[in-house]
Protein backbone atom coordinates (compact mmCIF):
# COMPACT_ATOMS: atom_id res chain seq x y z
CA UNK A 1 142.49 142.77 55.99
CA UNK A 2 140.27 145.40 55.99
CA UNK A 3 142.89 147.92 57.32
CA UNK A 4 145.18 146.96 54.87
CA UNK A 5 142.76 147.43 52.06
CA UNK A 6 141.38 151.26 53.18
CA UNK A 7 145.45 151.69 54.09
CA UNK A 8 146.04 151.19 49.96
CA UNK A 9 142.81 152.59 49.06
CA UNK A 10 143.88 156.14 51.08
CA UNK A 11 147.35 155.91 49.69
CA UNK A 12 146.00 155.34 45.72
CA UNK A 13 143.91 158.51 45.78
CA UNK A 14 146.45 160.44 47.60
CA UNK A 15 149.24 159.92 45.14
CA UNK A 16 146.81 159.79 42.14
CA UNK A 17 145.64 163.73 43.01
CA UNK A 18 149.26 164.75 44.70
CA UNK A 19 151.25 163.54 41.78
CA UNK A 20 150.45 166.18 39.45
CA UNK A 21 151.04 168.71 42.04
CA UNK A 22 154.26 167.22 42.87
CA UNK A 23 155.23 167.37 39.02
CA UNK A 24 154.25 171.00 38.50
CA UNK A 25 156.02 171.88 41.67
CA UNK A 26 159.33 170.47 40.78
CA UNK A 27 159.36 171.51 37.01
CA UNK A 28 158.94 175.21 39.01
CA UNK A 29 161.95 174.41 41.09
CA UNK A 30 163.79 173.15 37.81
CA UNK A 31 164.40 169.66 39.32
CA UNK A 32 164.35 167.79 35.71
CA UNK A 33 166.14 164.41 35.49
CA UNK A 34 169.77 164.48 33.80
CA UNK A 35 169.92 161.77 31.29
CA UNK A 36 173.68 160.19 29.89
CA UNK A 37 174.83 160.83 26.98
CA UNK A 38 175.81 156.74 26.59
CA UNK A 39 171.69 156.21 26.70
CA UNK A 40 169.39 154.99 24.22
CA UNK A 41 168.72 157.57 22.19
CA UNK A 42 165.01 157.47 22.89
CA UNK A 43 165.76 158.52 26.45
CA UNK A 44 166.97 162.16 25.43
CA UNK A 45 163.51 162.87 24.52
CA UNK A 46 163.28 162.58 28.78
CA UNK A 47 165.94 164.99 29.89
CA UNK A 48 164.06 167.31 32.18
CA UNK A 49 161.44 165.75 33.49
CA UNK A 50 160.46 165.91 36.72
CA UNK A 51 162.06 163.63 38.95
CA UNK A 52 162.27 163.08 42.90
CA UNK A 53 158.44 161.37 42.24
CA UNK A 54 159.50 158.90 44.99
CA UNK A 55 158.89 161.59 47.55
CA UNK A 56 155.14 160.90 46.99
CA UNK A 57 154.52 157.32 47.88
CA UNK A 58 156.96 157.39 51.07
CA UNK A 59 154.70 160.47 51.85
CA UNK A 60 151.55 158.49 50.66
CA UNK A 61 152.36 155.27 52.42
CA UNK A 62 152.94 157.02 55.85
CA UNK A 63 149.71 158.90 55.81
CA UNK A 64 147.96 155.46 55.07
CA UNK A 65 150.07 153.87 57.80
CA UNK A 66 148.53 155.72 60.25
CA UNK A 67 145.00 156.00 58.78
CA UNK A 68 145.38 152.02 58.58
CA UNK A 69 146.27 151.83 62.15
CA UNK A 70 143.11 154.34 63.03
CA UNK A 71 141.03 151.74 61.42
CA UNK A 72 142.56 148.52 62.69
CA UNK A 73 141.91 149.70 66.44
CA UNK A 74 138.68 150.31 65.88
CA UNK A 75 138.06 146.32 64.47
CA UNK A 76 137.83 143.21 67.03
CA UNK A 77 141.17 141.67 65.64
CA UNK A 78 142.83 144.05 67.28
CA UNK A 79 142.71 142.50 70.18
CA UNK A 80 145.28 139.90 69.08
CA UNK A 81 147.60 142.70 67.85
CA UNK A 82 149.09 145.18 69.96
CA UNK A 83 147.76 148.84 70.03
CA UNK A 84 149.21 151.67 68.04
CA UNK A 85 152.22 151.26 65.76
CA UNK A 86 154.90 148.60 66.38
CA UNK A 87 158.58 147.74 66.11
CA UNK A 88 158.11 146.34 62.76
CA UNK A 89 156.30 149.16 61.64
CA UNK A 90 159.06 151.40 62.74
CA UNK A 91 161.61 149.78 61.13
CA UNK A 92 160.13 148.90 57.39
CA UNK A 93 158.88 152.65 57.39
CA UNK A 94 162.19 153.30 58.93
CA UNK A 95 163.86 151.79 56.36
CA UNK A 96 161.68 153.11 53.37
CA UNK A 97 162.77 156.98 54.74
CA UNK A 98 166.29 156.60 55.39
CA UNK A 99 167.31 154.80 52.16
CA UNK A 100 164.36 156.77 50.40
CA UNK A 101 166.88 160.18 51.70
CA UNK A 102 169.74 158.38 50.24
CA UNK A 103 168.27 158.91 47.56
CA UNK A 104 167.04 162.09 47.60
CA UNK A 105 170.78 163.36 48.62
CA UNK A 106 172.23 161.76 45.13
CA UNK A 107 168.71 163.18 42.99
CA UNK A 108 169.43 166.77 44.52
CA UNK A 109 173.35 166.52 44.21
CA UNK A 110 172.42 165.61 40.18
CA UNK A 111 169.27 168.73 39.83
CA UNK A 112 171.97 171.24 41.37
CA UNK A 113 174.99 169.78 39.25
CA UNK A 114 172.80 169.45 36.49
CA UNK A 115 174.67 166.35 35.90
CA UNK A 116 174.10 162.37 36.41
CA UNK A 117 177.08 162.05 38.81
CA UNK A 118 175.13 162.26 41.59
CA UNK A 119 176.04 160.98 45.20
CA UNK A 120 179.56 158.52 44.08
CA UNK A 121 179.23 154.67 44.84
CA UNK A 122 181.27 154.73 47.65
CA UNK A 123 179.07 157.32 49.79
CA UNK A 124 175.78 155.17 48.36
CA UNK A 125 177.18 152.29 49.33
CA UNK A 126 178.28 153.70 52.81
CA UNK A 127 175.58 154.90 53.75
CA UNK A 128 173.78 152.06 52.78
CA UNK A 129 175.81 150.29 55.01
CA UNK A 130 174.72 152.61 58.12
CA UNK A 131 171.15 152.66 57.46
CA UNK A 132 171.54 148.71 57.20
CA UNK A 133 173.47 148.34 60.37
CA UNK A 134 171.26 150.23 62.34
CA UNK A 135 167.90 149.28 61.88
CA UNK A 136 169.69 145.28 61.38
CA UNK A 137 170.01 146.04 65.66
CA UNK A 138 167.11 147.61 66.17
CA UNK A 139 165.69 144.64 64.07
CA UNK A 140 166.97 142.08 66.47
CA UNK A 141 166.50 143.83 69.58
CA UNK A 142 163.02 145.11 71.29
CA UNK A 143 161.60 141.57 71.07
CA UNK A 144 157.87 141.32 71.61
CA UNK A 145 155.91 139.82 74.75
CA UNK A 146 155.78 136.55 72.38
CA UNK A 147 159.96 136.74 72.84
CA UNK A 148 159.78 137.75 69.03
CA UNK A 149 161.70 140.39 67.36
CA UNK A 150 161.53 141.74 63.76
CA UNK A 151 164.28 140.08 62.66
CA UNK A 152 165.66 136.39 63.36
CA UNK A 153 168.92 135.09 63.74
CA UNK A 154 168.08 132.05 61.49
CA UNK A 155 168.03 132.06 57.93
CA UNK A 156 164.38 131.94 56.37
CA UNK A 157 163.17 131.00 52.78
CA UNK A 158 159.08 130.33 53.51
CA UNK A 159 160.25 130.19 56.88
CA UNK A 160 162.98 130.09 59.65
CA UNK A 161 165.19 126.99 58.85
CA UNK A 162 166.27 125.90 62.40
CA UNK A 163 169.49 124.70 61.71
CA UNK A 164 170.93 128.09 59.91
CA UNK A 165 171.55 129.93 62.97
CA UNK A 166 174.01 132.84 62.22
CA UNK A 167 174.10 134.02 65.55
CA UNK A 168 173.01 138.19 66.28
CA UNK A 169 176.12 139.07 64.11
CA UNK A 170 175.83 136.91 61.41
CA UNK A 171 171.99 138.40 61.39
CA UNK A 172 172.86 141.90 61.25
CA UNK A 173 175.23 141.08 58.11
CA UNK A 174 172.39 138.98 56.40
CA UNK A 175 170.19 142.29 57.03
CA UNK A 176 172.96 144.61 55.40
CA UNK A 177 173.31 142.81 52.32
CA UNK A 178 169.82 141.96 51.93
CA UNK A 179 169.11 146.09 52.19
CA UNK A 180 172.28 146.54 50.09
CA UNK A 181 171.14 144.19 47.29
CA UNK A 182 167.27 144.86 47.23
CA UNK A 183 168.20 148.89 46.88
CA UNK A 184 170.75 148.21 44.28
CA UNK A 185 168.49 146.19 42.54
CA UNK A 186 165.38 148.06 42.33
CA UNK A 187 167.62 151.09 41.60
CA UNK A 188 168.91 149.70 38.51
CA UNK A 189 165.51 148.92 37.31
CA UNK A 190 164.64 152.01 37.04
CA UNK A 191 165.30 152.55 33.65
CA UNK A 192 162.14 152.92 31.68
CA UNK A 193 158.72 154.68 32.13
CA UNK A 194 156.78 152.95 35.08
CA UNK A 195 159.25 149.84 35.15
CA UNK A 196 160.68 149.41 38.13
CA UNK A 197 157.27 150.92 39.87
CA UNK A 198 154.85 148.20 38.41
CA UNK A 199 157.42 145.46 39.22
CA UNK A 200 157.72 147.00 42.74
CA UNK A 201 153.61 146.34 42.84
CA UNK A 202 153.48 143.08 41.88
CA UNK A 203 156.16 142.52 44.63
CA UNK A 204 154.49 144.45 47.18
CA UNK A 205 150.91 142.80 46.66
CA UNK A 206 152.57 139.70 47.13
CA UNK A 207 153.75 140.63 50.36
CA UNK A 208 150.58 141.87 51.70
CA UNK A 209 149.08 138.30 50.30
CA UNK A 210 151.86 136.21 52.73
CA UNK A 211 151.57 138.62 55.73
CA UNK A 212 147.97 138.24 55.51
CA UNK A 213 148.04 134.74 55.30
CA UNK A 214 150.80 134.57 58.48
CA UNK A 215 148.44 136.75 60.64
CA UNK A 216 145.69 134.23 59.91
CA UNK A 217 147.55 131.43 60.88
CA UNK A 218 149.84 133.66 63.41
CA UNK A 219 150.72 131.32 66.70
CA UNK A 220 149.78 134.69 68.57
CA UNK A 221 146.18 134.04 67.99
CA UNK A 222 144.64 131.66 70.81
CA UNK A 223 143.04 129.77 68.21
CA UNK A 224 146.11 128.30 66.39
CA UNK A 225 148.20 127.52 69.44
CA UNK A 226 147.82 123.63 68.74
CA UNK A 227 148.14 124.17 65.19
CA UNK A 228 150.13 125.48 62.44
CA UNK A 229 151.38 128.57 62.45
CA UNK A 230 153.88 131.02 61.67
CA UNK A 231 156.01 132.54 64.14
CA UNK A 232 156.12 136.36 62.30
CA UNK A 233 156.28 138.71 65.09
CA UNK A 234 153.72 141.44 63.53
CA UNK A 235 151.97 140.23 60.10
CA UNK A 236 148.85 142.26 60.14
CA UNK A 237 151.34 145.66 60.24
CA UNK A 238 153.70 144.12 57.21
CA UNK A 239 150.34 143.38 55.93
CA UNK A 240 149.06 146.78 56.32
CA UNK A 241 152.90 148.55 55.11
CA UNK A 242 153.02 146.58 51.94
CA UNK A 243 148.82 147.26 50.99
CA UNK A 244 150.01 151.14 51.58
CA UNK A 245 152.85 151.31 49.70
CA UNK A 246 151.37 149.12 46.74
CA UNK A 247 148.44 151.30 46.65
CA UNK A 248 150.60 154.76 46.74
CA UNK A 249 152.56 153.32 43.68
CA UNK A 250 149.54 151.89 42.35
CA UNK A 251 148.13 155.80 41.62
CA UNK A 252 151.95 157.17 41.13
CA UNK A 253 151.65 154.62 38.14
CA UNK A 254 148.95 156.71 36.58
CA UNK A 255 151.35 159.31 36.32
CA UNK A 256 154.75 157.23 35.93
CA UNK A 257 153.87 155.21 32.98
CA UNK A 258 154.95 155.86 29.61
CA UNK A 259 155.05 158.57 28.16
CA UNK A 260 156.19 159.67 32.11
CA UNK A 261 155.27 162.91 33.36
CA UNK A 262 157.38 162.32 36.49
CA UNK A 263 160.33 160.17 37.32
CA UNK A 264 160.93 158.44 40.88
CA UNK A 265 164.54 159.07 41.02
CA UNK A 266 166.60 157.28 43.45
CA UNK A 267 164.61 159.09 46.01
CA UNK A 268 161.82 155.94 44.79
CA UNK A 269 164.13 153.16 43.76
CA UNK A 270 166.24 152.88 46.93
CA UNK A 271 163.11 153.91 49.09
CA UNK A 272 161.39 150.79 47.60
CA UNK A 273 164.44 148.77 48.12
CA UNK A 274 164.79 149.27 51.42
CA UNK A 275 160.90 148.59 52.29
CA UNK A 276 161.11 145.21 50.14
CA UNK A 277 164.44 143.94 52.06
CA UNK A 278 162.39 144.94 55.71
CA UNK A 279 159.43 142.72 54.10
CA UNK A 280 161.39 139.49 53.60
CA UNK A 281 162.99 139.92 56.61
CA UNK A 282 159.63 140.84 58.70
CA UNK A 283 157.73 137.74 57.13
CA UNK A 284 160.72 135.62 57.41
CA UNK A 285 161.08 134.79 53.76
CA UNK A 286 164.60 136.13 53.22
CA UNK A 287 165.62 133.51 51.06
CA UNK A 288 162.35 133.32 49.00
CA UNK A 289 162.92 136.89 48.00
CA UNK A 290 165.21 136.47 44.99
CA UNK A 291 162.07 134.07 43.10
CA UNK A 292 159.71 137.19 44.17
CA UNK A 293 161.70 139.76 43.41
CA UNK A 294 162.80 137.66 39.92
CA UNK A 295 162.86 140.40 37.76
CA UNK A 296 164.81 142.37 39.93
CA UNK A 297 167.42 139.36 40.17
CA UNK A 298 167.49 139.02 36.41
CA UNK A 299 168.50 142.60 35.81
CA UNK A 300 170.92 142.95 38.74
CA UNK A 301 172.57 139.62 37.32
CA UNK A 302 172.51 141.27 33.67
CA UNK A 303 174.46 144.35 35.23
CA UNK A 304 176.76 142.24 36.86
CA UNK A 305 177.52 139.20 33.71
CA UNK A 306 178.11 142.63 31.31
CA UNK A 307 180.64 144.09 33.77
CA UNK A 308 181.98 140.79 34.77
CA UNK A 309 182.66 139.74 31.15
CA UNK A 310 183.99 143.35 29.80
CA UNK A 311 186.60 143.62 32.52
CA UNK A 312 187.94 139.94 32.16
CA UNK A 313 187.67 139.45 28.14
CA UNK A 314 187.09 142.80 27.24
CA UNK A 315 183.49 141.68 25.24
CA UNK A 316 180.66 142.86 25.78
CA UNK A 317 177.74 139.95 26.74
CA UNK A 318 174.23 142.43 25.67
CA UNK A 319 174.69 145.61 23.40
CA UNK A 320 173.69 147.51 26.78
CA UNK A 321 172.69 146.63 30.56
CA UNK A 322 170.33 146.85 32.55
CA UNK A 323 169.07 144.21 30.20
CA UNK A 324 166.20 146.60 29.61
CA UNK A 325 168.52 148.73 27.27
CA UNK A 326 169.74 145.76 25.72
CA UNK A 327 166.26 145.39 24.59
CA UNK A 328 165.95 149.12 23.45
CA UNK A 329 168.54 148.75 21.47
CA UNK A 330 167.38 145.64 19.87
CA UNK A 331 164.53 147.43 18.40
CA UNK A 332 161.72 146.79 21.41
CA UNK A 333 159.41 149.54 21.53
CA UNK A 334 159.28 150.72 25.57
CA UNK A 335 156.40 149.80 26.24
CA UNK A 336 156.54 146.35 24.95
CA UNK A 337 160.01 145.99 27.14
CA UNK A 338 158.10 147.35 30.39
CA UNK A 339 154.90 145.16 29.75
CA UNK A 340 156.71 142.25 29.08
CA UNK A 341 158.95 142.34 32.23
CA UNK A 342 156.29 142.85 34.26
CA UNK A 343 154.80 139.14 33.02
CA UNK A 344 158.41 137.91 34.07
CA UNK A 345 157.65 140.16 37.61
CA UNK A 346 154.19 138.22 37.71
CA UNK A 347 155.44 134.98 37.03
CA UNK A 348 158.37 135.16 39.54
CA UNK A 349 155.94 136.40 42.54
CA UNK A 350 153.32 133.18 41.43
CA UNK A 351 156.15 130.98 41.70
CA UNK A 352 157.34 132.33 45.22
CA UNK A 353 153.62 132.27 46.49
CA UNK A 354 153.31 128.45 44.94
CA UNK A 355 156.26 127.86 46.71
CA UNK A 356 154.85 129.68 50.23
CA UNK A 357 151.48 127.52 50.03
CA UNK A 358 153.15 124.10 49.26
CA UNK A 359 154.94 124.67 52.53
CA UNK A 360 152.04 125.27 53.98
CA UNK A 361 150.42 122.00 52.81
CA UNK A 362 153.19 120.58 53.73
CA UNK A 363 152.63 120.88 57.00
CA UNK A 364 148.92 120.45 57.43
CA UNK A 365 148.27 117.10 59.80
């Protein structure tokens, strides 16, 4: 715990006194955010401000990863956890990079273009797909000495359910989509000032509270062997990953919030997407995700109803989605839209930890 906590506390001041540097650096280079025309009109106000902000946290919550790890070796619970980084480090940090550069390759392509066409759906989607595929393997493969590898081939929702076995294939295929979805997701809430980065908090911290929890009730620990436990194969470093990351975006919020000095871009969305898919699949909750990541479901689903409804009856369902707009355009002041959602954020991840501990009373003799 302790790791994780000077992890997020290193992270918060680094992206609380790197921000602003960040932000003066890219209005130099010119790399303002292109807004549509079809926007709120309250959003033109934001046309050329500084976006790629995203770059900061995945820089802030590596650093912290490894001053984390500095710290955790140098504790007597390390001895239960193996020395240096991991698998599951790799690939949630992994993840967080890769589909953090997808990112960045659609914010540069709209800076240079001066444009919001971006990267096209089919190449995000694509390489989605590939960033998906290969760390679903590398997921599955590399098991510990425990015979556990980051990634199960059973379907999870507070845990592995042992009679949805989908087989290594099957597993890499859950993976995909659930990288595919949580990107997509986050991505298109991202639509307001510090949105989609205080939902992506509450998420995180939630995370960090079930890791925490596994790793003191982990059946690697000598002392739980004849008790309950969870089978996770490396909570204290998801643990550790999600304190970081929280804690980066915790002092990019300082900055991001309305009115926002700097935007994350897709460079932060889908960077955040990927690390919250590698955290349900690294704590095994997979199937818990969509009531912790509610918000993120509700908007997706709002995106989806809109399209879904124009296409076949040619209506429209909400004046504007993301729901958020829909809002905007209702007459909600920003920041009421943003605080509010982020109750709905909060109440989703209380219900998904609710639902975590019952298990876990569940099962106590």
């Amino acid at each position: 715990m302790i790791s994780s906590v000077v992890a997020a506390a290193v992270a918060f001041v680094f992206a609380l006194i790197c921000t602003p540097v960040a932000t003066r650096a890219l209005a130099r280079l010119r790399a303002g955010q292109p807004i549509r025309d079809v926007n709120p009109a309250a959003h033109q106000a934001k046309r050329g401000t500084p976006t790629m902000g995203g770059l900061i946290f995945i820089v802030g919550t590596v650093l912290a990863y490894i001053v984390g790890h500095l710290v955790m070796n140098a504790l007597p619970s390390a001895q239960i956890v193996p020395p240096g980084p991991t698998m599951t480090g790799f690939v949630l940090l992994g993840l967080m990079v890769f589909c953090g550069g997808i990112g960045f390759v659609d914010d540069f392509l709209k800076v240079t273009k001066k444009n919001t066409a971006g990267l096209s759906g089919r190449w995000k989607l694509a390489l989605q797909l590939m960033v998906g595929t290969g760390f679903g393997v590398v997921a599955l493969g590399f098991p510990s000495t425990a015979g556990w590898s980051v990634a199960g081939t059973r379907l999870s929702f507070v845990r592995e359910i042992s009679w949805l076995n989908v087989g290594q294939v099957g597993a890499v295929v859950v993976f995909i989509a659930i990288v595919m979805a949580s990107t997509n997701a986050v991505n298109l809430t991202d639509g307001l000032d510090g949105l989609a980065t205080g939902t992506s908090i509450i998420v995180l911290a939630a995370y960090g509270l079930i890791s925490f929890w596994q790793y003191r009730h982990w059946c690697a620990d000598p002392a739980m062997q004849s008790a309950f436990c969870y089978e996770a194969r490396d909570p204290l470093e998801t643990a550790l990953i999600a304190g970081a990351a929280a804690g980066a975006l915790l002092g990019f919020l300082w900055w991001n919030t309305s009115p926002a000095r700097i935007i994350m871009g897709d460079t932060g969305s889908m960077a955040l997407g990927g690390l919250i898919a590698g955290q349900a699949v690294a704590t095994r909750t997979v199937l818990l995700l969509p009531v912790l990541a509610a918000l993120f479901v509700i908007i997706t689903m709002s995106r989806i109803i809109q399209y879904t409804s124009y296409k076949t009856t040619g209506r429209r369902v909400f004046r504007m989605s993301p729901l958020h707009h829909h809002f905007e355009l209702v007459g909600w002041h920003e920041v009421t839209i943003v605080t509010r959602f982020w109750i709905i954020a909060g109440t989703g991840v209380a219900a998904g930890l609710g639902l975590f501990y019952a298990d876990f009373l569940a099962h106590l003799p």
